[in-house]
PDB file of N, CA and C in Angstrom:
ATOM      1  N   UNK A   1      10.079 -12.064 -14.104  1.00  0.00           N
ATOM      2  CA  UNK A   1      10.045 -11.867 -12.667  1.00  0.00           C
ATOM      3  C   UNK A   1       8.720 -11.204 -12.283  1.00  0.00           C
ATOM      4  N   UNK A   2       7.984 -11.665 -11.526  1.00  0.00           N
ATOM      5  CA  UNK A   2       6.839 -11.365 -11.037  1.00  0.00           C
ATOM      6  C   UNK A   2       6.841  -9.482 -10.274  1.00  0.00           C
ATOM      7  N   UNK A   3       6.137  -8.863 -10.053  1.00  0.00           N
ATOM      8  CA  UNK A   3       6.328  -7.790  -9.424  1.00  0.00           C
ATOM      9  C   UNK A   3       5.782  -8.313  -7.796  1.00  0.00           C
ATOM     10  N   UNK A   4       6.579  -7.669  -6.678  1.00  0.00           N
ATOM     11  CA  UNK A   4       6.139  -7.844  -5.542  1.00  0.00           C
ATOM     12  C   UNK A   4       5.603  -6.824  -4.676  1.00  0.00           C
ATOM     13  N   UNK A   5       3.909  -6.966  -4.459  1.00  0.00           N
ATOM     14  CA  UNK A   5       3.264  -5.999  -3.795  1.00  0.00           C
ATOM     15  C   UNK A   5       3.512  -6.001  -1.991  1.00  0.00           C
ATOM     16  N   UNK A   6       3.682  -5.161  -1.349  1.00  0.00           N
ATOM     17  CA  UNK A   6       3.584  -5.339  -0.059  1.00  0.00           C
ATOM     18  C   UNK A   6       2.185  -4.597   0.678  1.00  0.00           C
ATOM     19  N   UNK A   7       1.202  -5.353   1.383  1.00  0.00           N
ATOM     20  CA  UNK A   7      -0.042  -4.615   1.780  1.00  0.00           C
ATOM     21  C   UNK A   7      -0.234  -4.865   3.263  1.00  0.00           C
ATOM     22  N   UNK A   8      -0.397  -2.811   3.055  1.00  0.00           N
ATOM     23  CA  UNK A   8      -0.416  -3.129   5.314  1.00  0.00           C
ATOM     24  C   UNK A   8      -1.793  -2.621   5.748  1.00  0.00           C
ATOM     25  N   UNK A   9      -2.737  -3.401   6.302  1.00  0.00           N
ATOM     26  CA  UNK A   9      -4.092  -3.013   6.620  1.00  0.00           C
ATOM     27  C   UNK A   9      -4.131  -3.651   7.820  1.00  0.00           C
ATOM     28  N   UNK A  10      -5.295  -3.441   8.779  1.00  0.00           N
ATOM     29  CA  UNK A  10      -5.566  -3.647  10.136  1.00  0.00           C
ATOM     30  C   UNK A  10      -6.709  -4.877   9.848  1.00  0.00           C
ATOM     31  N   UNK A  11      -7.130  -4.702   8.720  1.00  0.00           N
ATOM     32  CA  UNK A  11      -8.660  -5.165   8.590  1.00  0.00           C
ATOM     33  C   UNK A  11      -8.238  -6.585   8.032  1.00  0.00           C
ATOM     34  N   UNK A  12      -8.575  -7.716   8.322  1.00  0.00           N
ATOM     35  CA  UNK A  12      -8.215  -9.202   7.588  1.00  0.00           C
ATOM     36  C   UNK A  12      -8.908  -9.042   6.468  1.00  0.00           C
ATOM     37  N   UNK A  13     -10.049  -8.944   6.486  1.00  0.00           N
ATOM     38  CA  UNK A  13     -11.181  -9.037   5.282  1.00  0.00           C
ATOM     39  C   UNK A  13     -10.319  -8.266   3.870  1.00  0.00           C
ATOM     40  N   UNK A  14     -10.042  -7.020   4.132  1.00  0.00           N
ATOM     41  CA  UNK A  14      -9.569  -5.922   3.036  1.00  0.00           C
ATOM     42  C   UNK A  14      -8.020  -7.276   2.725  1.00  0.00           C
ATOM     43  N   UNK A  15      -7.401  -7.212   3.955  1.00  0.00           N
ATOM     44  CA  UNK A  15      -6.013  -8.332   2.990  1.00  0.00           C
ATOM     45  C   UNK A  15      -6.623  -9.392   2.484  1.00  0.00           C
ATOM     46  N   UNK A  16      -7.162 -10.582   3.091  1.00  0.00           N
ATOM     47  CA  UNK A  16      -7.986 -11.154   2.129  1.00  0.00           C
ATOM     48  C   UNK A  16      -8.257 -10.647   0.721  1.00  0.00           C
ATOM     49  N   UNK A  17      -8.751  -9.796   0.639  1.00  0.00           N
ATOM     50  CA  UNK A  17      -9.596  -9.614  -0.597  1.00  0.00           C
ATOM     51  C   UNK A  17      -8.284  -9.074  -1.534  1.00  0.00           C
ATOM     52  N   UNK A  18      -7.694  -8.526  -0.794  1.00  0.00           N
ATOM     53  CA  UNK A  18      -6.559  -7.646  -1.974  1.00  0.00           C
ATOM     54  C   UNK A  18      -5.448  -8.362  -2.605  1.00  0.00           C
ATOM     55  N   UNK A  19      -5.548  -9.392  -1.529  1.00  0.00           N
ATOM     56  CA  UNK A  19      -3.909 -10.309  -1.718  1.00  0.00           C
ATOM     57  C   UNK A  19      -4.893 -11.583  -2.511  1.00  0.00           C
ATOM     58  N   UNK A  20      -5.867 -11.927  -3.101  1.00  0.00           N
ATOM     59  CA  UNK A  20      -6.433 -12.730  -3.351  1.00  0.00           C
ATOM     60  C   UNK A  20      -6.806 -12.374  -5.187  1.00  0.00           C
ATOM     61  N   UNK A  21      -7.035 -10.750  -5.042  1.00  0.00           N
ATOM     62  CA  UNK A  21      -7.380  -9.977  -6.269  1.00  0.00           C
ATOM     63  C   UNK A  21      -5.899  -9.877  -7.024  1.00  0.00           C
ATOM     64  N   UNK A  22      -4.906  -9.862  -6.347  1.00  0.00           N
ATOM     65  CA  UNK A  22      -3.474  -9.080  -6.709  1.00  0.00           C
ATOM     66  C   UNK A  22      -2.929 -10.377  -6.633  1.00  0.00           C
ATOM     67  N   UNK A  23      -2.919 -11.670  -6.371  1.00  0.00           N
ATOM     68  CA  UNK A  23      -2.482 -12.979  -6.404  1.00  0.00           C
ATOM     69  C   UNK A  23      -2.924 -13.340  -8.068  1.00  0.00           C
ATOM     70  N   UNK A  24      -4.087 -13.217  -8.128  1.00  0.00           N
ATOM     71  CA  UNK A  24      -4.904 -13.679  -9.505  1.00  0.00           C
ATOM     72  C   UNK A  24      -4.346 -13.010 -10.762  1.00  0.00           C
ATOM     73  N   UNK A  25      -4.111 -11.772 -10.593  1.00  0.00           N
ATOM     74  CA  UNK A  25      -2.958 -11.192 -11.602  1.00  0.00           C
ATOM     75  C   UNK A  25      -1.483 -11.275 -11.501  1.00  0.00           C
ATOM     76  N   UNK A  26      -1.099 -12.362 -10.870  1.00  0.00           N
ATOM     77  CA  UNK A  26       0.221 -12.763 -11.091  1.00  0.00           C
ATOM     78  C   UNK A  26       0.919 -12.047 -10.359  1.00  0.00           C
ATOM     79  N   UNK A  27       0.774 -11.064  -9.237  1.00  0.00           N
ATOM     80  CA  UNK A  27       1.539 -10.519  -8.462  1.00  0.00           C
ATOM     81  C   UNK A  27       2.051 -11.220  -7.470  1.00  0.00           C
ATOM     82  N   UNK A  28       3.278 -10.801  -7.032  1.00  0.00           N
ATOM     83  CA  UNK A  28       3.878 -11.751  -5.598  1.00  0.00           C
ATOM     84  C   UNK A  28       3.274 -10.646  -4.765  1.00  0.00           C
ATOM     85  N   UNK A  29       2.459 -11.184  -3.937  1.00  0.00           N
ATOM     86  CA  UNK A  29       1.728 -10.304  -2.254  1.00  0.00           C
ATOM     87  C   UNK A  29       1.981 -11.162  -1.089  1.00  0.00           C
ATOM     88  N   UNK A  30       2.904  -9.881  -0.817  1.00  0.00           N
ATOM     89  CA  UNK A  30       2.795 -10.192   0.972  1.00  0.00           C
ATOM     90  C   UNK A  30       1.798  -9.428   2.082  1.00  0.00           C
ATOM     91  N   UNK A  31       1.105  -9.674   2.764  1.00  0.00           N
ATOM     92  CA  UNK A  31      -0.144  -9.420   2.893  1.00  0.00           C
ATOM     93  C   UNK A  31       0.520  -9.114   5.226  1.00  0.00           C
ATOM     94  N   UNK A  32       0.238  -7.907   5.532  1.00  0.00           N
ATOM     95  CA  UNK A  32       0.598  -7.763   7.175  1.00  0.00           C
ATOM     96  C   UNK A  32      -0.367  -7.283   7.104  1.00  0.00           C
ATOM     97  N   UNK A  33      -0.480  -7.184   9.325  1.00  0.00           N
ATOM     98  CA  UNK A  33      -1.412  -5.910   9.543  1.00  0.00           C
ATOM     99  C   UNK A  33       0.109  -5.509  10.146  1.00  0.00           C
ATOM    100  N   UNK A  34       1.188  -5.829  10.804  1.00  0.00           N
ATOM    101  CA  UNK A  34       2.408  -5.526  11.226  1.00  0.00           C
ATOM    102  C   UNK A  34       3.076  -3.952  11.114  1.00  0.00           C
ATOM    103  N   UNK A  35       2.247  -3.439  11.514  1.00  0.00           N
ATOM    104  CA  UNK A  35       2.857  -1.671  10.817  1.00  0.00           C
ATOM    105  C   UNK A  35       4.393  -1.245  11.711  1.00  0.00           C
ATOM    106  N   UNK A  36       4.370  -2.307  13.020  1.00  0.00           N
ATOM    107  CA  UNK A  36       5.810  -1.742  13.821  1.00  0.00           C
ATOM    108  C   UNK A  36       7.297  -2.083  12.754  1.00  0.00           C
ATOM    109  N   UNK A  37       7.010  -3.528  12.238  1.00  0.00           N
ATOM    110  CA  UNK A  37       7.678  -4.066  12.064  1.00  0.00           C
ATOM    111  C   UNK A  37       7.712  -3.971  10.089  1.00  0.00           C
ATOM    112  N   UNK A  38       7.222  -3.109   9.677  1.00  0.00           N
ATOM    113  CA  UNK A  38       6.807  -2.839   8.400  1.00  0.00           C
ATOM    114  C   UNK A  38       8.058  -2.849   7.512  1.00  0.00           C
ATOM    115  N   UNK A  39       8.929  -1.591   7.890  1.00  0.00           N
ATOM    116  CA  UNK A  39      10.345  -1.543   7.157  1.00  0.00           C
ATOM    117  C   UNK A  39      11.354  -2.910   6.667  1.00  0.00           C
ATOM    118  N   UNK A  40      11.230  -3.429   8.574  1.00  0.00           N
ATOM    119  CA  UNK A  40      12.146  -4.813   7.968  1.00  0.00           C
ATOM    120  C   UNK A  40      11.607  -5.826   7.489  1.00  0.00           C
ATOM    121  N   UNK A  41      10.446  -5.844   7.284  1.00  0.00           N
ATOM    122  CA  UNK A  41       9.600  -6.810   6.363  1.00  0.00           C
ATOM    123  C   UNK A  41      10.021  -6.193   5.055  1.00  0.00           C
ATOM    124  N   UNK A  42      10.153  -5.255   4.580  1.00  0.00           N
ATOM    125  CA  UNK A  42       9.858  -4.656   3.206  1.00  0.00           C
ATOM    126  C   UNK A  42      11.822  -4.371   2.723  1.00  0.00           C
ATOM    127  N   UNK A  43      12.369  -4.515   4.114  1.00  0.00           N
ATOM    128  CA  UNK A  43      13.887  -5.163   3.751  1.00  0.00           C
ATOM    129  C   UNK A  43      13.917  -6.342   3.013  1.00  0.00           C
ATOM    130  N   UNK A  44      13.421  -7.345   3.599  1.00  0.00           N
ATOM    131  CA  UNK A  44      13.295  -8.919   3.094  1.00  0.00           C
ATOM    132  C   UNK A  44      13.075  -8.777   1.632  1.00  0.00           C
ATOM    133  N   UNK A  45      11.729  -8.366   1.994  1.00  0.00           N
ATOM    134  CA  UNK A  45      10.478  -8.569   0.912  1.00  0.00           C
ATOM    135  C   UNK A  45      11.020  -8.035  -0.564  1.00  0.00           C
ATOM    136  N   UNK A  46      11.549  -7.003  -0.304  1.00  0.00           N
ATOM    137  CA  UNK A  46      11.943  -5.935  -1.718  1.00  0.00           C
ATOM    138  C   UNK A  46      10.612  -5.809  -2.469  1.00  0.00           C
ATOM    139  N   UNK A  47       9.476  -4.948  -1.417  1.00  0.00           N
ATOM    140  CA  UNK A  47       8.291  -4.599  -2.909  1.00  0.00           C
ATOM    141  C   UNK A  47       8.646  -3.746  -3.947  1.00  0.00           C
ATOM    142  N   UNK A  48       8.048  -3.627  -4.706  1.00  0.00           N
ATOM    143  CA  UNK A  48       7.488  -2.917  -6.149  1.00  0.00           C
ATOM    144  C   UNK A  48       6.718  -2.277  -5.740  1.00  0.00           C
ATOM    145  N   UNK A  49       5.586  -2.036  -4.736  1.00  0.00           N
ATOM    146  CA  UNK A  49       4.671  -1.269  -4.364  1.00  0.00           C
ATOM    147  C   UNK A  49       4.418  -1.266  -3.203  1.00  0.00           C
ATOM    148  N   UNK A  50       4.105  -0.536  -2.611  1.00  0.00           N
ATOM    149  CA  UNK A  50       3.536  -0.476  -0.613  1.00  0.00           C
ATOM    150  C   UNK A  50       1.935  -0.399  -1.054  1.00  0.00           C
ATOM    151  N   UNK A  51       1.468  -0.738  -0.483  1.00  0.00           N
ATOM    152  CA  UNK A  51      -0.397  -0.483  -0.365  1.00  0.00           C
ATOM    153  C   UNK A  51      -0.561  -0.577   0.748  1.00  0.00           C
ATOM    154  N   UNK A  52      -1.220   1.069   1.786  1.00  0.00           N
ATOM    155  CA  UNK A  52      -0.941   0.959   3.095  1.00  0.00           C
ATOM    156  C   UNK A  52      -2.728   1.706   3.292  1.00  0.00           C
ATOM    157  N   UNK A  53      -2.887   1.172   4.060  1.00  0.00           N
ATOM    158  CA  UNK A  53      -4.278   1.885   4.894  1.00  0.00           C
ATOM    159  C   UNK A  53      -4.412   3.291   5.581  1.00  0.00           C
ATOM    160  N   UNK A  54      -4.841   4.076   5.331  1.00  0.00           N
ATOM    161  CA  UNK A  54      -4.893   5.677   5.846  1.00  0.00           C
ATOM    162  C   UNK A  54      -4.973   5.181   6.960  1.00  0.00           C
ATOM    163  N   UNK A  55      -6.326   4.428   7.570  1.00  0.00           N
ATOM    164  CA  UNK A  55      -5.800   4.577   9.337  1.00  0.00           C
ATOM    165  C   UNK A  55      -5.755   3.472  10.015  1.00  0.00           C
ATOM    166  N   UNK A  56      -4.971   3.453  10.512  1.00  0.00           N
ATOM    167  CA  UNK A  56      -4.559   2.131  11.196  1.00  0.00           C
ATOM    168  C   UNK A  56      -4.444   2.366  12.951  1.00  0.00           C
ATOM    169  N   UNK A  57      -4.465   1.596  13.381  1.00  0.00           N
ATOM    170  CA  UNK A  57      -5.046   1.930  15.068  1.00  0.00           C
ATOM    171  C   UNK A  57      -3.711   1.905  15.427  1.00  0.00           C
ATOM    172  N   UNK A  58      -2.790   0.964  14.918  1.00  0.00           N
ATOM    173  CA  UNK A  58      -1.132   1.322  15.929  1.00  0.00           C
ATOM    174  C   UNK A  58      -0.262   2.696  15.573  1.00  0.00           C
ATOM    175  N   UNK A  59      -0.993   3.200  14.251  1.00  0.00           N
ATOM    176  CA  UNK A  59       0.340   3.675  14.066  1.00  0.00           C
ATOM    177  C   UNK A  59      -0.423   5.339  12.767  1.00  0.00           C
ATOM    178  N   UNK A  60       0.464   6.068  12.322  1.00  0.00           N
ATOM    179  CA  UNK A  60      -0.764   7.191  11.886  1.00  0.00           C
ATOM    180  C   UNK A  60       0.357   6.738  10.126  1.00  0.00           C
ATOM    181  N   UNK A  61      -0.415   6.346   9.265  1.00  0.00           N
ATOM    182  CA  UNK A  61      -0.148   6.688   7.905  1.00  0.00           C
ATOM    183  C   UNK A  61       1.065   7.592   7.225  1.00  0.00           C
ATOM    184  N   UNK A  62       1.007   8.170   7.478  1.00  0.00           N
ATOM    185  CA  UNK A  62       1.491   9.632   7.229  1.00  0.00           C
ATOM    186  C   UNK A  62       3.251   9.177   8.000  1.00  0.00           C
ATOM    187  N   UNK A  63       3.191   8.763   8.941  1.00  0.00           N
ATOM    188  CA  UNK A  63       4.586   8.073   9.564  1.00  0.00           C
ATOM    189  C   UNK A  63       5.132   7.458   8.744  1.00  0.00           C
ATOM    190  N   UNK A  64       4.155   6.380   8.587  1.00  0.00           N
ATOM    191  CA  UNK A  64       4.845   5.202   7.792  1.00  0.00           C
ATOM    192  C   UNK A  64       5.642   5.544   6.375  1.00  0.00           C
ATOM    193  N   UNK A  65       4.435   6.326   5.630  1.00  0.00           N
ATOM    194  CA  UNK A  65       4.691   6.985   4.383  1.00  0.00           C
ATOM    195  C   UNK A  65       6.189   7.964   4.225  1.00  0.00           C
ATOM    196  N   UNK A  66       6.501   8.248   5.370  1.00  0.00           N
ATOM    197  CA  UNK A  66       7.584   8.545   5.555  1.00  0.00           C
ATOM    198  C   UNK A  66       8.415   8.443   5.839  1.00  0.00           C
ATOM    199  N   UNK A  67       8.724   7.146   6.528  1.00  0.00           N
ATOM    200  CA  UNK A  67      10.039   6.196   7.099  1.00  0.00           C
ATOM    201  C   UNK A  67       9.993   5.401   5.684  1.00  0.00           C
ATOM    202  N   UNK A  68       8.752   5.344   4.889  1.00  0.00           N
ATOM    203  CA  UNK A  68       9.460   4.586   3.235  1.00  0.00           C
ATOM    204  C   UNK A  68      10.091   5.264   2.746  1.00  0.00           C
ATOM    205  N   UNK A  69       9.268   6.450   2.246  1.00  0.00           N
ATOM    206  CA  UNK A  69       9.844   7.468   1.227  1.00  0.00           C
ATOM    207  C   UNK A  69      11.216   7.863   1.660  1.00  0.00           C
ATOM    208  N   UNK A  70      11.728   8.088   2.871  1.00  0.00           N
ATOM    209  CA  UNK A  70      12.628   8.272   3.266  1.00  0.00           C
ATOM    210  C   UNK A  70      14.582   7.234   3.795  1.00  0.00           C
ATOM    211  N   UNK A  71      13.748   6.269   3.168  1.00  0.00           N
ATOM    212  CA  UNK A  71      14.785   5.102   3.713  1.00  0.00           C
ATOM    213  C   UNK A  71      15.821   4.425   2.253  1.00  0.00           C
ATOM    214  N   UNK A  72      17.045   4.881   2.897  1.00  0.00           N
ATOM    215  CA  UNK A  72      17.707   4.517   1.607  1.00  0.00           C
ATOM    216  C   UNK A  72      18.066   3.718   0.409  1.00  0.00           C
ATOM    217  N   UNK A  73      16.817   2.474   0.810  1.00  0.00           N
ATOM    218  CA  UNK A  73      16.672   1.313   0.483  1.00  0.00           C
ATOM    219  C   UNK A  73      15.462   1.364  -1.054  1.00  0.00           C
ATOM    220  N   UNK A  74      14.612   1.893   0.457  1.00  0.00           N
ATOM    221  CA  UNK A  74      12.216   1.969  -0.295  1.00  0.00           C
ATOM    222  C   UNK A  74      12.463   3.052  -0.584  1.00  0.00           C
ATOM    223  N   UNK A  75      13.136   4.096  -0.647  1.00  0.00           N
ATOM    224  CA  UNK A  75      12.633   5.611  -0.716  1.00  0.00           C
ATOM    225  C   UNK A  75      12.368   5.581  -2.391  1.00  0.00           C
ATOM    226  N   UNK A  76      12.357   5.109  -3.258  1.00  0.00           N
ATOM    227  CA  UNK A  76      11.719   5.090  -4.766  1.00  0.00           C
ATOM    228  C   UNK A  76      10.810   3.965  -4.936  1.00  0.00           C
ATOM    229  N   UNK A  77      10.525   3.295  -4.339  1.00  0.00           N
ATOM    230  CA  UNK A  77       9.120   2.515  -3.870  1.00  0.00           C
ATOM    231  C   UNK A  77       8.075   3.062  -3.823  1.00  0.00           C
ATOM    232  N   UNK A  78       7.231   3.032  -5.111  1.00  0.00           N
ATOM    233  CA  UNK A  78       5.784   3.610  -4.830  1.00  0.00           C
ATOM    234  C   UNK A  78       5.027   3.555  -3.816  1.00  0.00           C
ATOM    235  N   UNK A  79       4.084   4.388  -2.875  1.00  0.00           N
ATOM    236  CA  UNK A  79       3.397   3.873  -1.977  1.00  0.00           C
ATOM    237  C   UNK A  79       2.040   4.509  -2.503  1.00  0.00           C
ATOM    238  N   UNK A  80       0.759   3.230  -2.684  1.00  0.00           N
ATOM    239  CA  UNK A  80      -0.862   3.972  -2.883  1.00  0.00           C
ATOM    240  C   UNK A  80      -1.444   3.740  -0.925  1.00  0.00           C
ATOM    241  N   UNK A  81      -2.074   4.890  -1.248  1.00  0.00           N
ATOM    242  CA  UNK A  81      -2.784   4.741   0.539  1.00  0.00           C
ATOM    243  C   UNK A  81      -4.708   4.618  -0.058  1.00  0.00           C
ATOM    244  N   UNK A  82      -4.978   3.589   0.692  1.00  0.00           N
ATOM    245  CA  UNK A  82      -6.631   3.173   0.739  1.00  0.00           C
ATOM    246  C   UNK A  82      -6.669   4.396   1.795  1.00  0.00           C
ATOM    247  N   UNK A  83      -8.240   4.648   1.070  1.00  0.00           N
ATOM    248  CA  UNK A  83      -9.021   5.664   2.557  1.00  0.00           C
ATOM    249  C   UNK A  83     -10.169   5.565   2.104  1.00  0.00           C
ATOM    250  N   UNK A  84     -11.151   5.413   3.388  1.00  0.00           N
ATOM    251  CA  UNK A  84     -12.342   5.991   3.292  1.00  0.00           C
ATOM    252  C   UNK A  84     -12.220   7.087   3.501  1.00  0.00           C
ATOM    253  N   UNK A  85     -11.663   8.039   4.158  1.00  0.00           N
ATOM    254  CA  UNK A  85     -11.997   9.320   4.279  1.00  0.00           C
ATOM    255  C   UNK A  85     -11.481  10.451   2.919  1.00  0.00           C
ATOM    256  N   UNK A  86     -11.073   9.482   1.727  1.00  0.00           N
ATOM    257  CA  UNK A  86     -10.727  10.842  -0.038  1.00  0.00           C
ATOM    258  C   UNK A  86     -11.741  11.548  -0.008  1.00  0.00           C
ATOM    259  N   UNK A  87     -12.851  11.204   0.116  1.00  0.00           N
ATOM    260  CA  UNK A  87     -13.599  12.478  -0.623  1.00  0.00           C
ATOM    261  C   UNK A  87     -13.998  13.119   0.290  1.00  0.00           C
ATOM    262  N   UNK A  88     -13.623  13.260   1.630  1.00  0.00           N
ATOM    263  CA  UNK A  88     -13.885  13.674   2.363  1.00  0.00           C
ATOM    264  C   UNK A  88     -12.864  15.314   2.243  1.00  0.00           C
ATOM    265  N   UNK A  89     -12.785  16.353   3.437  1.00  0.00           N
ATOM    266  CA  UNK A  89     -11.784  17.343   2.870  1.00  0.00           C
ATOM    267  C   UNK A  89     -10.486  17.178   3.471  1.00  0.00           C
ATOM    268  N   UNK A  90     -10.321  15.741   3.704  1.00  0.00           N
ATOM    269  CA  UNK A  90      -8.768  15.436   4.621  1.00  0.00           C
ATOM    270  C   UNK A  90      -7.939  16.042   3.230  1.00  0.00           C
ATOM    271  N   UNK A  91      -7.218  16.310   3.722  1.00  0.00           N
ATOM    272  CA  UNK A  91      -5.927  16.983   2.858  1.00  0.00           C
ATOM    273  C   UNK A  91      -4.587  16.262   2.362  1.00  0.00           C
ATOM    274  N   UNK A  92      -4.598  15.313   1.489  1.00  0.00           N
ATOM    275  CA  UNK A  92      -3.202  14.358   1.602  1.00  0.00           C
ATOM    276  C   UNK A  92      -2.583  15.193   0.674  1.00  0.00           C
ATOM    277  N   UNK A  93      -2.349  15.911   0.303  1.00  0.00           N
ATOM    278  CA  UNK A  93      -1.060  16.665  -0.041  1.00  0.00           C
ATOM    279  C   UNK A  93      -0.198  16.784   0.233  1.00  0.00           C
ATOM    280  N   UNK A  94       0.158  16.784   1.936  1.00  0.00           N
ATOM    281  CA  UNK A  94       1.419  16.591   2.240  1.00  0.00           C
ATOM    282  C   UNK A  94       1.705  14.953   2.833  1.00  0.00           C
ATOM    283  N   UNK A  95       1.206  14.442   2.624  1.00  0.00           N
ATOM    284  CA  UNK A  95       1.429  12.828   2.264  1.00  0.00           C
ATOM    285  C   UNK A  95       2.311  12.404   1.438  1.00  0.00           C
ATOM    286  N   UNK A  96       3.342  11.653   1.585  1.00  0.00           N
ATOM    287  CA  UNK A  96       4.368  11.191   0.513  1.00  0.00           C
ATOM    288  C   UNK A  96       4.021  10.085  -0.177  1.00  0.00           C
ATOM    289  N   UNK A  97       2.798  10.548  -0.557  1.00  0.00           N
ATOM    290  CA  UNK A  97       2.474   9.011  -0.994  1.00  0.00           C
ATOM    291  C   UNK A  97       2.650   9.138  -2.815  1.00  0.00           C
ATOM    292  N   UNK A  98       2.106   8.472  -3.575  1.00  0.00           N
ATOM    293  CA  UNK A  98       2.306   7.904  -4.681  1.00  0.00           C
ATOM    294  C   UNK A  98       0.730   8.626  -5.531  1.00  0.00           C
ATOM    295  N   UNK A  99      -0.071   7.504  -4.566  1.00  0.00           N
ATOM    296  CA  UNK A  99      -1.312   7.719  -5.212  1.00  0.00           C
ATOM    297  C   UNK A  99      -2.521   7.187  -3.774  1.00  0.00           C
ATOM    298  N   UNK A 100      -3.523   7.243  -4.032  1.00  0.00           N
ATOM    299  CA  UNK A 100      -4.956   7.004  -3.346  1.00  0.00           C
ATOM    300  C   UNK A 100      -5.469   6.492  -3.936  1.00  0.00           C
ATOM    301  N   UNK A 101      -6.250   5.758  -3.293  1.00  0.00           N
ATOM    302  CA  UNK A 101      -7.666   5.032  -3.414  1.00  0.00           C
ATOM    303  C   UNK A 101      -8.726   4.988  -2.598  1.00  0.00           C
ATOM    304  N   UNK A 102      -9.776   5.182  -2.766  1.00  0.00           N
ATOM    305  CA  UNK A 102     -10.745   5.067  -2.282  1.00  0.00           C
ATOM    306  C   UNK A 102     -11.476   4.202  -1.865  1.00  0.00           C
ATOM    307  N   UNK A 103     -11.564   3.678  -0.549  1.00  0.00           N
ATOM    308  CA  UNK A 103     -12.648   2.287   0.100  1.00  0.00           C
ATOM    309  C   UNK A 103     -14.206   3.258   0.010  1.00  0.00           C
ATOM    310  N   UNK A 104     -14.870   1.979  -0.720  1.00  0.00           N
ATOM    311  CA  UNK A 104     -14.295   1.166  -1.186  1.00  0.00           C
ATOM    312  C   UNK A 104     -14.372   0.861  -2.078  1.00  0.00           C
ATOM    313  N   UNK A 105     -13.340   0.387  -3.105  1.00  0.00           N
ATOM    314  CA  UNK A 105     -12.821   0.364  -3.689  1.00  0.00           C
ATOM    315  C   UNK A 105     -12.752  -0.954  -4.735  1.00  0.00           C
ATOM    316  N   UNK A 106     -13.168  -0.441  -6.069  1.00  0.00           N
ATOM    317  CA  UNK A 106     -13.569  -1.818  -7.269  1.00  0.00           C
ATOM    318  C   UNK A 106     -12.244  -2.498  -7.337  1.00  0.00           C
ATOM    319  N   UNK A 107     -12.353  -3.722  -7.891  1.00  0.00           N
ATOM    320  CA  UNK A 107     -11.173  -4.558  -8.523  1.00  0.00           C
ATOM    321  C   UNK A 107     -10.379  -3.934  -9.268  1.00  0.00           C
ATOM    322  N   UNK A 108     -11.368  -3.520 -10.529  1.00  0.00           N
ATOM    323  CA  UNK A 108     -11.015  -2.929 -12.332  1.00  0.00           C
ATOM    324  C   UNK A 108     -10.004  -1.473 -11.411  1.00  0.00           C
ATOM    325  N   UNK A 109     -10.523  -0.785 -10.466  1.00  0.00           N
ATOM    326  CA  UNK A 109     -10.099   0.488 -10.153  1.00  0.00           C
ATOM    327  C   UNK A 109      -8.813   0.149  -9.608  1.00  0.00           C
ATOM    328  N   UNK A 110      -8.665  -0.772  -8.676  1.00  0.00           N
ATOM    329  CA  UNK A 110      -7.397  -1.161  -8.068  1.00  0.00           C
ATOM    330  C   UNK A 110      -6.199  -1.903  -9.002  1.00  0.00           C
ATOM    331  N   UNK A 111      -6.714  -2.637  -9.687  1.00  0.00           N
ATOM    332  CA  UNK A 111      -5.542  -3.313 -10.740  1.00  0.00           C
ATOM    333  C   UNK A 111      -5.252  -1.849 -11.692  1.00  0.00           C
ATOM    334  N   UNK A 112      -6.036  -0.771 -12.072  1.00  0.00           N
ATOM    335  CA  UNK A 112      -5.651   0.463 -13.030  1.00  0.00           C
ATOM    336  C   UNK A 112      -4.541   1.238 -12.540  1.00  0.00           C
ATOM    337  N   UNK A 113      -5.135   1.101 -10.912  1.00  0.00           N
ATOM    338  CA  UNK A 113      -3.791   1.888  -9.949  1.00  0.00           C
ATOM    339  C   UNK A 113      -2.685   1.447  -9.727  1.00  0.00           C
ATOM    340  N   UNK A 114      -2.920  -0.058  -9.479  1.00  0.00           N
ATOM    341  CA  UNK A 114      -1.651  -0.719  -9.615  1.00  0.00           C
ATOM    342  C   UNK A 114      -0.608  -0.499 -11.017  1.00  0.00           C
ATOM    343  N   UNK A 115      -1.424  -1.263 -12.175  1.00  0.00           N
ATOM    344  CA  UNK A 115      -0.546  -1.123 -12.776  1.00  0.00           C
ATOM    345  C   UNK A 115      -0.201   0.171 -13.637  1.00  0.00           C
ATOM    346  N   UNK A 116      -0.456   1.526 -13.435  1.00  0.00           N
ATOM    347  CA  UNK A 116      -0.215   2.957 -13.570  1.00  0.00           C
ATOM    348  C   UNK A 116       1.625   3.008 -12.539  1.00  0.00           C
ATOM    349  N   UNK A 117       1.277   2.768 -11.510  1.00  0.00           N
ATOM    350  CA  UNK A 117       2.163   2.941 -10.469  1.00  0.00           C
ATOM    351  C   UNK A 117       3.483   1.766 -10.678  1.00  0.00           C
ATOM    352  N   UNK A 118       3.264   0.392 -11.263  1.00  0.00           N
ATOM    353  CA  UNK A 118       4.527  -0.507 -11.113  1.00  0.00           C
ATOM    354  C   UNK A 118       4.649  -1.040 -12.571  1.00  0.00           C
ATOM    355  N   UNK A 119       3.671  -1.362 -13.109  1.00  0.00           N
ATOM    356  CA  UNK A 119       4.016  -2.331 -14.486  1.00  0.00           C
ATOM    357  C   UNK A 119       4.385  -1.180 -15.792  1.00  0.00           C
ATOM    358  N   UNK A 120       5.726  -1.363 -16.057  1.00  0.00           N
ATOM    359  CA  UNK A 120       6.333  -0.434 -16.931  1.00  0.00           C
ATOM    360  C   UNK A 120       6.465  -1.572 -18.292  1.00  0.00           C
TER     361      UNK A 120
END
């Protein structure tokens, strides 16, 4: 059974590239910018992983990360959050997230994170 990634970005280019990189290693990707409608997509979907964008113009990260972690369904669903702003001194500590990455962000670096986080 394939693992199924779910990826929520604003930017086409970044899904493009991620669902294209994460296709090539045999992952099932479903690829939104849809952040309203995120949960009941990820009802359907049943990911293995969330890959969500620190900032997104509809909606603040940190929400989302928490209607997963929190839902009786996703709440053991890894979630990694892309940011340009890691090395910056934003503070994700209280982020429920999983793990980070940094935009932007290598192939080799993103498949390490991935499969750290889902392939057991």
């Amino acid at each position: 059974m394939r693992k199924r990634i779910l990826v929520l970005d604003d930017n086409q280019s970044i899904l493009d590239m991620v669902e294209e990189a994460l296709s090539y290693e045999k992952f099932q990707v479903l690829i939104t910018s849809d952040s309203d409608n995120l949960i009941e997509i990820a009802k359907i979907f049943q990911p293995h992983l969330f890959i969500l964008d620190d900032r997104l113009a509809a909606r603040k990260s940190e929400d989302i990360c928490k209607q997963i972690k929190w839902h009786p369904l996703l709440g053991n669903t890894p979630v990694m959050l892309c940011s340009y702003y890691y090395y910056n001194d934003t503070d994700f500590s209280a982020m429920p997230c999983d793990d980070i990455i940094a935009k932007p962000f290598g192939l080799e670096e993103l498949m390490s994170k991935v499969n750290n986080l889902i392939v057991q």
